[in-house]
N, C-alpha and C. Protein backbone atom coordinates (compact mmCIF):
# COMPACT_ATOMS: atom_id res chain seq x y z
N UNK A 1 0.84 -1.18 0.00
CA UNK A 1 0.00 0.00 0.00
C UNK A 1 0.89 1.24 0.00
N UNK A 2 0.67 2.66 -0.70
CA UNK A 2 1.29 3.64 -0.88
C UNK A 2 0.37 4.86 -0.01
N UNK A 3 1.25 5.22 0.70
CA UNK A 3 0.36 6.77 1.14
C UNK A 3 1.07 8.14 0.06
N UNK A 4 -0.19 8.42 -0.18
CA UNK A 4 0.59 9.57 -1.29
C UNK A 4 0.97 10.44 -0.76
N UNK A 5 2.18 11.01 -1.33
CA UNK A 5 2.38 12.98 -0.96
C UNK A 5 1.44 13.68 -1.79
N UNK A 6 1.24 14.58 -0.36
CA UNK A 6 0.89 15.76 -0.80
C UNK A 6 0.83 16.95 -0.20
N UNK A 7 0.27 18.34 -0.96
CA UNK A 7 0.56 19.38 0.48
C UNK A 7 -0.74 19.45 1.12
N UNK A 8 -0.03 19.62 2.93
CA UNK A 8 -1.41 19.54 3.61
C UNK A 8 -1.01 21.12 3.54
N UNK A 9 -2.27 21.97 2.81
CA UNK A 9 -3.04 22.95 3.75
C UNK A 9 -3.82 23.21 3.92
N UNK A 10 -4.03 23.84 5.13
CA UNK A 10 -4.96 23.55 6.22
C UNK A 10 -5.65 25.00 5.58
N UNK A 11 -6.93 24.68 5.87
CA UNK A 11 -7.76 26.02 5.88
C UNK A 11 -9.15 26.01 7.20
N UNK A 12 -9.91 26.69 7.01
CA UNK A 12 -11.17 26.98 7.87
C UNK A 12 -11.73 25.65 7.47
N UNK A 13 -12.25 24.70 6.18
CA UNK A 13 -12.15 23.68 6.36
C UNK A 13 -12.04 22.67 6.32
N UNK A 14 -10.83 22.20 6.95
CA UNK A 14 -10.15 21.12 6.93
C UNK A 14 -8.63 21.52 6.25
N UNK A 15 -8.38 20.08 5.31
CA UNK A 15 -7.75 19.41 4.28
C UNK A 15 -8.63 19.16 3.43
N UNK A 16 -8.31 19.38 2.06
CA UNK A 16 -8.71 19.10 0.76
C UNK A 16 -7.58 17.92 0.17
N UNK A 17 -7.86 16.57 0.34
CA UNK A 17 -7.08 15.78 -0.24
C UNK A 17 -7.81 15.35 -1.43
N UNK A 18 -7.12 14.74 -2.69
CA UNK A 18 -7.77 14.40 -3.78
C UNK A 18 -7.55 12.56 -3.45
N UNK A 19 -8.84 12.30 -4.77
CA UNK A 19 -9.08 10.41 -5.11
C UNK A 19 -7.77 9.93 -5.26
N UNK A 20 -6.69 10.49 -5.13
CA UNK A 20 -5.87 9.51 -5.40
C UNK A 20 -4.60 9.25 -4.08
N UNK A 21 -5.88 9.90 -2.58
CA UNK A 21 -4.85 9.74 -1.62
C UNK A 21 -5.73 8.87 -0.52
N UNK A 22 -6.80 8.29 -1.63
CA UNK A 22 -8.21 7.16 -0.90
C UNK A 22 -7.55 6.05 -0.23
N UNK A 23 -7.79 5.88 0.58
CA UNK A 23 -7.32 4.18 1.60
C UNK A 23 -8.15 3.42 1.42
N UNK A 24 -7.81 2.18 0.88
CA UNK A 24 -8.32 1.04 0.87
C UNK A 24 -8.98 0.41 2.03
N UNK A 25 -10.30 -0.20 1.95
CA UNK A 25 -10.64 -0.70 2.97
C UNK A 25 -10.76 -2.39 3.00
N UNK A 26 -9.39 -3.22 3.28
CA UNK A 26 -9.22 -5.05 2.61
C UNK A 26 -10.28 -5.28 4.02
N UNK A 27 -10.77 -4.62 4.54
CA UNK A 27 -11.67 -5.32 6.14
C UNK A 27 -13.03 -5.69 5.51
N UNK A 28 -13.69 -4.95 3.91
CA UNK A 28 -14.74 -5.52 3.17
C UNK A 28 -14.46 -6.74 2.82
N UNK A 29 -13.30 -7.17 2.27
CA UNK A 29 -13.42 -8.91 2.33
C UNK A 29 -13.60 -9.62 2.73
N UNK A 30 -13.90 -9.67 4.43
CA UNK A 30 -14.00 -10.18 5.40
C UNK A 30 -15.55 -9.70 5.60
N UNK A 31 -16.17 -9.24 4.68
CA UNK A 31 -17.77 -8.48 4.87
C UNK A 31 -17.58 -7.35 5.92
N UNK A 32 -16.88 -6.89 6.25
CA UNK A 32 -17.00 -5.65 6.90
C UNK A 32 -18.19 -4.40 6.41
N UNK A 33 -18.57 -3.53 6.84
CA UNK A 33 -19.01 -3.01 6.29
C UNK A 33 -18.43 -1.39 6.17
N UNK A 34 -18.65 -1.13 4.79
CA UNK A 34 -17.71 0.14 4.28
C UNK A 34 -18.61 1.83 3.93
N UNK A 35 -18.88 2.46 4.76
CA UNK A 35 -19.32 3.61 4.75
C UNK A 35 -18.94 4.97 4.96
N UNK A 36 -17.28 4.59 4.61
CA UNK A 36 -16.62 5.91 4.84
C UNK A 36 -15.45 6.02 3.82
N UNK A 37 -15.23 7.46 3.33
CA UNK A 37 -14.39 7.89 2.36
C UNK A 37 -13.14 8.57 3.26
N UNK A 38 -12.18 7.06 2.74
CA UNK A 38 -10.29 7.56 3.58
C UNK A 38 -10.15 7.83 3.17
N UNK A 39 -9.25 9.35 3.93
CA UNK A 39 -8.12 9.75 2.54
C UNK A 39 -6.99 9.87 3.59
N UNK A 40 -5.66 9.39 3.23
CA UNK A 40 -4.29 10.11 4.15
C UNK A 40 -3.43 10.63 2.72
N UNK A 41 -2.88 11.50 3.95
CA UNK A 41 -1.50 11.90 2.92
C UNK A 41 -0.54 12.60 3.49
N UNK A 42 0.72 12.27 3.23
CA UNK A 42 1.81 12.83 3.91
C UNK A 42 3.02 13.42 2.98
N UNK A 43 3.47 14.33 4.20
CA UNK A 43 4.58 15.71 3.44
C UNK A 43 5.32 15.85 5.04
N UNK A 44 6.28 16.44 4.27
CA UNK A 44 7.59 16.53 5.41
C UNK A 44 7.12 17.47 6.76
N UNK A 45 6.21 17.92 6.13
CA UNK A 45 5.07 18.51 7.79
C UNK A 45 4.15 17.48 8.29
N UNK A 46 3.96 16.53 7.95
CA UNK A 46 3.32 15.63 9.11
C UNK A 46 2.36 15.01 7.71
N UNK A 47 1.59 13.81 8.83
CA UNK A 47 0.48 13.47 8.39
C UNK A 47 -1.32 14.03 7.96
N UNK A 48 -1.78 14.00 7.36
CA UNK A 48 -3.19 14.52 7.18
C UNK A 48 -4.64 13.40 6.82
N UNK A 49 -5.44 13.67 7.22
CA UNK A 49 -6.21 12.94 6.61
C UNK A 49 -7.80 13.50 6.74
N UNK A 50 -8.60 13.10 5.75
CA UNK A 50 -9.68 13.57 5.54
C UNK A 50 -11.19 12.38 5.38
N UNK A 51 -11.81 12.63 6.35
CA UNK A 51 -12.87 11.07 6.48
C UNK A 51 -14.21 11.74 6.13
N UNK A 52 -14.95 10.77 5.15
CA UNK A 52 -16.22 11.72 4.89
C UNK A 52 -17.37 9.63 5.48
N UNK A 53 -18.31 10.16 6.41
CA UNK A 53 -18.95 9.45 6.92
C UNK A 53 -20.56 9.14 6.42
N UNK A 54 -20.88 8.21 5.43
CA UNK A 54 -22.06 8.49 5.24
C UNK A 54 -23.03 7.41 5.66
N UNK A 55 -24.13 7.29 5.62
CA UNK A 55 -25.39 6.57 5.58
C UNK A 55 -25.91 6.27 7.01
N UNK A 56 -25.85 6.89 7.98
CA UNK A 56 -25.98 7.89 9.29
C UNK A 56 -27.68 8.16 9.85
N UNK A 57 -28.41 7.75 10.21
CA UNK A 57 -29.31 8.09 10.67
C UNK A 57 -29.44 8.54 12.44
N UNK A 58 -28.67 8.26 12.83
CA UNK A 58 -28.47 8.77 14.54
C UNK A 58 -26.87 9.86 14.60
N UNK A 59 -27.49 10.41 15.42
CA UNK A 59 -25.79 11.07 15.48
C UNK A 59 -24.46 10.76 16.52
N UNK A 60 -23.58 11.01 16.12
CA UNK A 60 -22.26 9.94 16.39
C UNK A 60 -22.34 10.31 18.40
N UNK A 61 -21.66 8.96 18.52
CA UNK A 61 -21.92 9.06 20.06
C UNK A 61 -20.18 9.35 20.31
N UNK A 62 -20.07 10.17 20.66
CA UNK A 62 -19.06 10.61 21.22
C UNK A 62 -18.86 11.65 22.66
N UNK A 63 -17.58 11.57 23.48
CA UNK A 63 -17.25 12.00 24.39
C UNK A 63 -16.03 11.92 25.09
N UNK A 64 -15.95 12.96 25.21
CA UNK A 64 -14.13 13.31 25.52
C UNK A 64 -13.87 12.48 26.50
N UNK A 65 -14.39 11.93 27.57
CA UNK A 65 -14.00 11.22 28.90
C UNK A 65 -14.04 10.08 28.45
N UNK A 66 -14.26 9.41 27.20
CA UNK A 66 -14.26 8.07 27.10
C UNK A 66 -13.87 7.90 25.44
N UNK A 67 -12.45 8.47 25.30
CA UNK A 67 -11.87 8.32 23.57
C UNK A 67 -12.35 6.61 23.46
N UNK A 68 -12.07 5.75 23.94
CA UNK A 68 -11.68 4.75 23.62
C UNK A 68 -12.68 3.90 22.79
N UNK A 69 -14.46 4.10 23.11
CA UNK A 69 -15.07 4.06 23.24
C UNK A 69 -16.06 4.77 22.34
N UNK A 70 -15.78 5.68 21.64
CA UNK A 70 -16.18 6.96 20.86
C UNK A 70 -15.62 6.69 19.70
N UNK A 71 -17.38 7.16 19.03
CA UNK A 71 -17.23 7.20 17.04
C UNK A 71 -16.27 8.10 17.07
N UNK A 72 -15.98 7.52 15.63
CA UNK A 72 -14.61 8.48 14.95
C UNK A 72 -13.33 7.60 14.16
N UNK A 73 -12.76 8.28 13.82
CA UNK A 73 -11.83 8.27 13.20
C UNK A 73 -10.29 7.56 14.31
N UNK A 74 -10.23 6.26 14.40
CA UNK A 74 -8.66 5.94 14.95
C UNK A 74 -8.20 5.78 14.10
N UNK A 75 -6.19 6.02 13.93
CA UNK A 75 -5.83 6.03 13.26
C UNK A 75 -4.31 5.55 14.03
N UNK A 76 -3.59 4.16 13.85
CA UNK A 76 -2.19 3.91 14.34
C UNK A 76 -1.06 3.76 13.38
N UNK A 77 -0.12 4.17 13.66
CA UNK A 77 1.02 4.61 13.09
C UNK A 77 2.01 4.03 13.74
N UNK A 78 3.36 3.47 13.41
CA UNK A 78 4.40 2.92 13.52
C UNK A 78 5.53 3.68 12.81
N UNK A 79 5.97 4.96 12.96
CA UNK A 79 7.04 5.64 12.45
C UNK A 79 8.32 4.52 11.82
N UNK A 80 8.74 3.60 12.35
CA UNK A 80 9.71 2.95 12.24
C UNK A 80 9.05 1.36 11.65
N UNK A 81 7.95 1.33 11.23
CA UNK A 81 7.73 0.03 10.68
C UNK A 81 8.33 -1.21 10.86
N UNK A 82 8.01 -1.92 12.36
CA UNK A 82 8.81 -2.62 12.40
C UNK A 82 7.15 -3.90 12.60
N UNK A 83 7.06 -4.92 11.89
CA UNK A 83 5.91 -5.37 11.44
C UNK A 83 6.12 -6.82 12.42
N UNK A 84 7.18 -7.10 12.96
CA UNK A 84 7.58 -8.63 13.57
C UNK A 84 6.92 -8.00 14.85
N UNK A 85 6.84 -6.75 15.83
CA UNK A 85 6.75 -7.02 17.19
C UNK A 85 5.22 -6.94 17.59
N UNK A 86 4.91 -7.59 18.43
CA UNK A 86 3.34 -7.94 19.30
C UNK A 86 2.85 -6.69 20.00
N UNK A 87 4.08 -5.90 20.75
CA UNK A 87 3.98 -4.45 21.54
C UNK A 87 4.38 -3.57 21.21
N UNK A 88 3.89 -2.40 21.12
CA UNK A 88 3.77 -1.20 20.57
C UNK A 88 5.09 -0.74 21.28
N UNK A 89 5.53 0.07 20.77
CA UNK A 89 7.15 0.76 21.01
C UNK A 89 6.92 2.43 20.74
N UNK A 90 8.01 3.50 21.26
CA UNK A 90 7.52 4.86 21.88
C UNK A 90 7.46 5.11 20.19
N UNK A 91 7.59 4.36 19.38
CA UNK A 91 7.01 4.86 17.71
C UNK A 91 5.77 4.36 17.42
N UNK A 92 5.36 4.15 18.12
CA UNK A 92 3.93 3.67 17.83
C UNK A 92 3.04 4.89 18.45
N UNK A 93 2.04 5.01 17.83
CA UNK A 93 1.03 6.32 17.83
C UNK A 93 -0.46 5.75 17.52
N UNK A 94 -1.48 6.17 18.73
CA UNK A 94 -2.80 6.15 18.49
C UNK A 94 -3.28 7.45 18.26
N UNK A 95 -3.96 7.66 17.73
CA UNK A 95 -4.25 9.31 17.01
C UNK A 95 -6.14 8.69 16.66
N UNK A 96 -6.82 9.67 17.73
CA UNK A 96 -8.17 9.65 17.40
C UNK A 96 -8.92 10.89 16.84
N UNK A 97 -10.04 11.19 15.74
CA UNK A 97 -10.63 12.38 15.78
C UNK A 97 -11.92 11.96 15.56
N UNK A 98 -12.69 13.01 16.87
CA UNK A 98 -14.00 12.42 16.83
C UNK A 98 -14.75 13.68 16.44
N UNK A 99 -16.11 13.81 15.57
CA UNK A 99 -16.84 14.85 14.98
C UNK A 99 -17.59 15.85 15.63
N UNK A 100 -17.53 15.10 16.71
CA UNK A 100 -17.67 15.79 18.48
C UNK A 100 -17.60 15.46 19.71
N UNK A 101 -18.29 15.91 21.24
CA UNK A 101 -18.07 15.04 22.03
C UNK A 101 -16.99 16.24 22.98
N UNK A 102 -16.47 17.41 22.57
CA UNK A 102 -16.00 18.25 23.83
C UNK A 102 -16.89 19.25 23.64
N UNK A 103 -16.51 20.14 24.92
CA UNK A 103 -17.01 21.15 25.46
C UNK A 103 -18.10 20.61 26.02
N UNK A 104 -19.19 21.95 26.52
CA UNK A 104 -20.06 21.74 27.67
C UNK A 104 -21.24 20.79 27.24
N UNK A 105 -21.25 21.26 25.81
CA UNK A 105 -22.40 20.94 25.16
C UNK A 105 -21.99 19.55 24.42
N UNK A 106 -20.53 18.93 24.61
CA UNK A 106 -19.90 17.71 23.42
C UNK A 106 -20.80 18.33 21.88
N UNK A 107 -20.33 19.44 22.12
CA UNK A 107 -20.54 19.72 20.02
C UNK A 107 -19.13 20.00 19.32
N UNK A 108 -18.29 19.71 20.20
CA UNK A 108 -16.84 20.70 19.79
C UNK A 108 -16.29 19.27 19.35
N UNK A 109 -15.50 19.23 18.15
CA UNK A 109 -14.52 17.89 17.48
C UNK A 109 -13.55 17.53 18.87
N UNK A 110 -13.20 16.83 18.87
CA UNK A 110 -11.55 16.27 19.73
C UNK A 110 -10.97 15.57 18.47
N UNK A 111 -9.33 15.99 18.79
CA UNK A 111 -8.57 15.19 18.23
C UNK A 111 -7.57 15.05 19.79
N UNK A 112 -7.10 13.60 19.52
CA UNK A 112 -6.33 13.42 21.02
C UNK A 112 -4.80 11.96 20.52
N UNK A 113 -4.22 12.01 21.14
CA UNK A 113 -3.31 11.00 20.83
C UNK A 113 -3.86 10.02 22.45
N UNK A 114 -3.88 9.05 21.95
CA UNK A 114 -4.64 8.31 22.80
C UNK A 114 -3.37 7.01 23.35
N UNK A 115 -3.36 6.60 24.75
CA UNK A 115 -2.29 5.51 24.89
C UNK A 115 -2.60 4.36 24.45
N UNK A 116 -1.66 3.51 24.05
CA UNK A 116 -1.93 2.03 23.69
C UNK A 116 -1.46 0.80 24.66
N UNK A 117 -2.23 -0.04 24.27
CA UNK A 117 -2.16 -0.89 26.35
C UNK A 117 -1.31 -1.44 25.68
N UNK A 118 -0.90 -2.06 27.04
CA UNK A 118 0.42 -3.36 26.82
C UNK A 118 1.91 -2.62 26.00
N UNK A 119 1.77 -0.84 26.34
CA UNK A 119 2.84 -0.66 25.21
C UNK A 119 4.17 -0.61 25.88
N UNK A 120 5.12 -0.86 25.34
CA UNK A 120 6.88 -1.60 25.86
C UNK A 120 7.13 0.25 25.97
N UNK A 121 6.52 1.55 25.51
CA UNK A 121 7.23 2.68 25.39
C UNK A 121 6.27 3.60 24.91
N UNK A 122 6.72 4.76 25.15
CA UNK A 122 5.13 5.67 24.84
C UNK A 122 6.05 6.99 23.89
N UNK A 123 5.29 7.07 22.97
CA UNK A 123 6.08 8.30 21.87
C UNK A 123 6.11 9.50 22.53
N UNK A 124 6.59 10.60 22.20
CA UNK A 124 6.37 12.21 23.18
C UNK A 124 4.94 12.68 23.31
N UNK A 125 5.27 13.20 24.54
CA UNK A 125 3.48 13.50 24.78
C UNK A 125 2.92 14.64 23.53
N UNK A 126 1.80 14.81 23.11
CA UNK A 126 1.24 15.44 22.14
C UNK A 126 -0.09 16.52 23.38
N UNK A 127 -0.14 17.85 22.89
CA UNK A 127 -1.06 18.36 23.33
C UNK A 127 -2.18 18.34 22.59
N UNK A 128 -3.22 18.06 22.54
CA UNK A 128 -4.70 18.27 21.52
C UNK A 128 -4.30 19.99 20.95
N UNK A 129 -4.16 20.80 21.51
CA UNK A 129 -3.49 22.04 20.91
C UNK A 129 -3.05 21.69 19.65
N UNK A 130 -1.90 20.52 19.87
CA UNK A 130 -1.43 20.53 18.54
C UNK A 130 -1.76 19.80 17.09
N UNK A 131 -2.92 19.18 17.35
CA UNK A 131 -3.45 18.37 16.47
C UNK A 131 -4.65 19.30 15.78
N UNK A 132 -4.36 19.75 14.71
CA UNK A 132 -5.61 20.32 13.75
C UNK A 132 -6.62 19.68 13.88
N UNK A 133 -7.62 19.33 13.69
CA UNK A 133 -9.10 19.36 13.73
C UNK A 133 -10.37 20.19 13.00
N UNK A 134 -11.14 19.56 11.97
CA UNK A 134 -12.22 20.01 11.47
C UNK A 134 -13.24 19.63 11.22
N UNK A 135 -14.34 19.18 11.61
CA UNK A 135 -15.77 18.62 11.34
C UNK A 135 -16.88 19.66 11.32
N UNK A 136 -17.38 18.95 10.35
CA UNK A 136 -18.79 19.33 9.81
C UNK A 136 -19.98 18.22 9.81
N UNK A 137 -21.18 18.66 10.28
CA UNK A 137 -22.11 17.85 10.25
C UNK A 137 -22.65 17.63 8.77
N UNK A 138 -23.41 15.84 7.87
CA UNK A 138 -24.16 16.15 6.81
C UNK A 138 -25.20 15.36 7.09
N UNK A 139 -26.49 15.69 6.03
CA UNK A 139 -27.51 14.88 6.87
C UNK A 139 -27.60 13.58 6.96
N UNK A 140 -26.42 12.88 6.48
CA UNK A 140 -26.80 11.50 7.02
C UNK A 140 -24.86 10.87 7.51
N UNK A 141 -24.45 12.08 7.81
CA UNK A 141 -22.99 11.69 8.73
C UNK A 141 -22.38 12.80 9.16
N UNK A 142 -20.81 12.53 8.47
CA UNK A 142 -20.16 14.16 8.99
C UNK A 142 -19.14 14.02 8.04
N UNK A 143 -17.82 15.17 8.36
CA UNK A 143 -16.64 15.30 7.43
C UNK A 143 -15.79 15.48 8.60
N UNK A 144 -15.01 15.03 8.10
CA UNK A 144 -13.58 15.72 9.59
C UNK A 144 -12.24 15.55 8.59
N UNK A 145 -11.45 16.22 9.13
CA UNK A 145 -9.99 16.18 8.45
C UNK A 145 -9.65 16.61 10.13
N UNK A 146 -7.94 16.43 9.87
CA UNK A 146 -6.97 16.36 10.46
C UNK A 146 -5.71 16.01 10.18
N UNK A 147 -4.78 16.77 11.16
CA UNK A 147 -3.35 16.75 10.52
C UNK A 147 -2.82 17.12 11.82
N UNK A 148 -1.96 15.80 11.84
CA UNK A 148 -0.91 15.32 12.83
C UNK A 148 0.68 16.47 11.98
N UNK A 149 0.85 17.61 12.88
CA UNK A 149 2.35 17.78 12.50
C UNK A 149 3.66 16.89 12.78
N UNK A 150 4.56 17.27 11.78
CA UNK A 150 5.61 15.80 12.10
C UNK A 150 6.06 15.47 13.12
N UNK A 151 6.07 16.99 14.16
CA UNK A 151 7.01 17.25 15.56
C UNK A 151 5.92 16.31 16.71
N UNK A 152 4.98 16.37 16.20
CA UNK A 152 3.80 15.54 17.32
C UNK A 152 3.97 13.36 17.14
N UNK A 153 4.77 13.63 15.73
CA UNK A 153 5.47 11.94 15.67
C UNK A 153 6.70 11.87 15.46
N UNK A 154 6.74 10.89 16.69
CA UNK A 154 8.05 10.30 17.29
C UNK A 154 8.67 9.18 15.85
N UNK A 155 9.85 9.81 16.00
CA UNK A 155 10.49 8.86 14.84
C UNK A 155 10.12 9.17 13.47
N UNK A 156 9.49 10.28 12.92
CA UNK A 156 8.94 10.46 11.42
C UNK A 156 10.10 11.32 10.71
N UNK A 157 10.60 10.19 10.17
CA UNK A 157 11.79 11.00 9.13
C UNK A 157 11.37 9.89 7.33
N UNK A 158 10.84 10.77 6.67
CA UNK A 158 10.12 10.00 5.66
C UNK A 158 11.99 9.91 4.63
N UNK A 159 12.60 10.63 4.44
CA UNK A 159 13.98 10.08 3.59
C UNK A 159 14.65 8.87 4.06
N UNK A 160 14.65 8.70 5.37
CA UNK A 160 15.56 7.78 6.30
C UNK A 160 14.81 6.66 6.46
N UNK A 161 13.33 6.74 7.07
CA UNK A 161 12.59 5.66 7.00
C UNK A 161 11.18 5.89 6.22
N UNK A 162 11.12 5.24 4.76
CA UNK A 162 10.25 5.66 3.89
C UNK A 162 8.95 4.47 3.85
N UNK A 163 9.31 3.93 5.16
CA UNK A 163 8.18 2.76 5.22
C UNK A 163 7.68 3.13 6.63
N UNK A 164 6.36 2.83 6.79
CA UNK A 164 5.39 2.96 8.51
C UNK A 164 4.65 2.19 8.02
N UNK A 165 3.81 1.19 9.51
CA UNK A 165 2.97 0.57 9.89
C UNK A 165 2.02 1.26 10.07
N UNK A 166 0.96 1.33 9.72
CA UNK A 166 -0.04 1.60 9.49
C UNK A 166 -1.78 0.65 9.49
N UNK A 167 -2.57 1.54 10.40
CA UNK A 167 -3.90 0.77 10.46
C UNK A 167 -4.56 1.97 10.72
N UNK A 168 -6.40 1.93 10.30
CA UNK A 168 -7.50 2.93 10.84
C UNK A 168 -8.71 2.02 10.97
N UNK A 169 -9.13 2.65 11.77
CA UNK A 169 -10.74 2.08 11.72
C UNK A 169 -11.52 3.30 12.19
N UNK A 170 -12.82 3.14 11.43
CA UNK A 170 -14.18 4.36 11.96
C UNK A 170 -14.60 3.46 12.49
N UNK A 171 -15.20 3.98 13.73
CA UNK A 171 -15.48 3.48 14.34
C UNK A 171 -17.29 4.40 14.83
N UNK A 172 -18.13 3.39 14.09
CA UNK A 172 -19.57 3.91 14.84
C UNK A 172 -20.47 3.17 15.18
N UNK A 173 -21.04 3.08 16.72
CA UNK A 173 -22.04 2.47 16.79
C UNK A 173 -22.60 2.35 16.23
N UNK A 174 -23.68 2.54 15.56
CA UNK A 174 -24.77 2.93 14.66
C UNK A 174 -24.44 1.42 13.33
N UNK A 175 -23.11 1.97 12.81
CA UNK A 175 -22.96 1.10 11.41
C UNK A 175 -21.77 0.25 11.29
N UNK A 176 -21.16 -0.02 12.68
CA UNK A 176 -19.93 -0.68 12.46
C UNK A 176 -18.55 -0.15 12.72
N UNK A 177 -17.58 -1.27 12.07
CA UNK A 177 -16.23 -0.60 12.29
C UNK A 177 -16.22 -0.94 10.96
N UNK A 178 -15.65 0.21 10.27
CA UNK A 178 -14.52 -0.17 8.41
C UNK A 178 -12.87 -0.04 9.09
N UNK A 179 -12.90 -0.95 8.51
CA UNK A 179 -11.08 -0.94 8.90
C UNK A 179 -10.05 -0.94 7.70
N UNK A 180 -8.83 -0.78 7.96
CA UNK A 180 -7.75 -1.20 6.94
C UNK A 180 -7.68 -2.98 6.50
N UNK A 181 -7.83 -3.43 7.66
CA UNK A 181 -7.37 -4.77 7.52
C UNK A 181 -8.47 -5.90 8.65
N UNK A 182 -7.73 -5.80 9.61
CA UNK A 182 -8.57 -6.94 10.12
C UNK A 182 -9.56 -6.20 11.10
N UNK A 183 -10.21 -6.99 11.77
CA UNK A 183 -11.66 -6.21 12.74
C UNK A 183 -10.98 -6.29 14.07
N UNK A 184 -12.39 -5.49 15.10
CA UNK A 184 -11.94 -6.15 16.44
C UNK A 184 -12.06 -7.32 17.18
N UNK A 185 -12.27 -8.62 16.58
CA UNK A 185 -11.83 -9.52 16.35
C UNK A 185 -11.11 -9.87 17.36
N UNK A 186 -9.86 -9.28 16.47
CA UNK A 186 -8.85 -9.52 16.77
C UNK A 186 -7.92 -8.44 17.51
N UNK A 187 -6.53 -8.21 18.42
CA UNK A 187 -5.95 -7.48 18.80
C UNK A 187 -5.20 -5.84 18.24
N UNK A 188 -5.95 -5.51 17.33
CA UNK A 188 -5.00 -4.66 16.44
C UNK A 188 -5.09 -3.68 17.36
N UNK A 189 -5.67 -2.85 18.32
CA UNK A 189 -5.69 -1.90 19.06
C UNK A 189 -4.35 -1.70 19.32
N UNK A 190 -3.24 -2.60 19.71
CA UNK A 190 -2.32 -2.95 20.75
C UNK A 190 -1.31 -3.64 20.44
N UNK A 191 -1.39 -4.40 19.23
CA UNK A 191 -0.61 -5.46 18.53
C UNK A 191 0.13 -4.69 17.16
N UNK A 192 0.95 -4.21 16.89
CA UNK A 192 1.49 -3.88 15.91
C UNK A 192 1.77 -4.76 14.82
N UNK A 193 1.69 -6.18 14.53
CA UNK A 193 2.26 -6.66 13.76
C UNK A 193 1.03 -7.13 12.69
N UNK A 194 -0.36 -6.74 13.20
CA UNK A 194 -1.16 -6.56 12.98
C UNK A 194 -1.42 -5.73 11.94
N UNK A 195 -0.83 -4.47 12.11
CA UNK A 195 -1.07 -3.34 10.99
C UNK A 195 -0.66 -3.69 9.44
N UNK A 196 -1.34 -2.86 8.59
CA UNK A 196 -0.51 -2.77 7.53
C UNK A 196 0.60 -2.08 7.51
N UNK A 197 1.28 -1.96 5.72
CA UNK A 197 2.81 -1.46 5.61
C UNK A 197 1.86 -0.63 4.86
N UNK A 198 2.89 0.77 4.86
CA UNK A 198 2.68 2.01 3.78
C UNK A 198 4.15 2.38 3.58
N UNK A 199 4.31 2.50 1.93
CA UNK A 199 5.32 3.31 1.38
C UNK A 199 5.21 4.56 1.15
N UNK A 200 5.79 5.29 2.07
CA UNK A 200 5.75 6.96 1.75
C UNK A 200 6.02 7.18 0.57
N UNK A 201 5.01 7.14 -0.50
CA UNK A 201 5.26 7.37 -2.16
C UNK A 201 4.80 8.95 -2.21
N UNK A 202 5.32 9.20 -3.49
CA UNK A 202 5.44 10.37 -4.05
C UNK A 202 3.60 10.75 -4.74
């Protein structure tokens, strides 16, 4: 699998990534069910990505006191792609964005770097400050983008290491999980060897 370059900029809203920075979803082979439009893409400023959620009749249950647990967008990363180990290492990264669920009212997006259990090492702490964030409600889901800067991932040097481990899943009550690869099933929360590979392509 290739994550494309491209430039993230950021505006009022979101990321504008194009069809040709779409993520595959191999978790439909397994009948998963697929109701969301991936997009990632990466540039020597970090990661980005843009999720469009459709066929939605309730609205997403989310809440800041319980990421783990909450629709949205997870997204794990392995800076150093190392695909043999079982436990996550301080290059390993959980990165969630949910379409809401803060403030008083939970109408406000969160994006949060979230810990991963059983992990041998934990990457540098990240402030939600520093994680972009954008959602919009539509009438039968939402839109969100986001963009992880590079300084918020541990180990991201795309010349030196042009390969990362890589996995996402949306995650909504309502309609399921779409994933990269396998379901929850199985351990991928926590298990790195689990993930897919991405070539930082051009």
């Amino acid at each position: 699998m290739t994550l494309r370059k491209h430039a993230l900029k950021w505006t009022a809203k979101g990321l504008d990534l194009p069809p040709k920075c779409k993520l595959p979803s191999f978790g439909a082979l397994g009948d998963r069910p697929v109701f969301a439009d991936v997009r990632m893409a990466w540039h020597t400023a970090g990661i980005g990505i843009n999720v469009t959620v459709n066929g939605k009749r309730q609205v997403p249950w989310c809440r800041e006191t319980r990421l783990d647990e909450s629709d949205g967008f997870h997204v794990w990363i392995d800076t150093r792609c190392s695909p043999g180990i079982h436990r996550a290492t301080q290059y390993c990264h959980r990165f969630l964005w949910m379409p809401a669920g803060g403030g008083p009212q939970r109408e406000r997006p969160v994006a949060a770097l979230v810990p991963i259990n059983r992990s041998r090492g934990n990457p540098k702490a990240v402030s939600a400050k520093d994680l972009s964030i954008a959602a919009f409600p539509r009438h039968d889901g939402y839109q969100l983008s986001g963009l992880i800067p590079a300084s918020a991932l541990t180990g991201f040097d795309p010349k030196d290491q042009p390969r990362i481990s890589l996995y996402y899943a949306v995650i909504d009550r309502e309609l399921g999980w779409q994933t990269l690869t396998l379901g929850p099933e199985y351990p991928v929360a926590e298990d790195p060897s689990l993930w897919g590979e991405a070539a930082l392509g051009k």
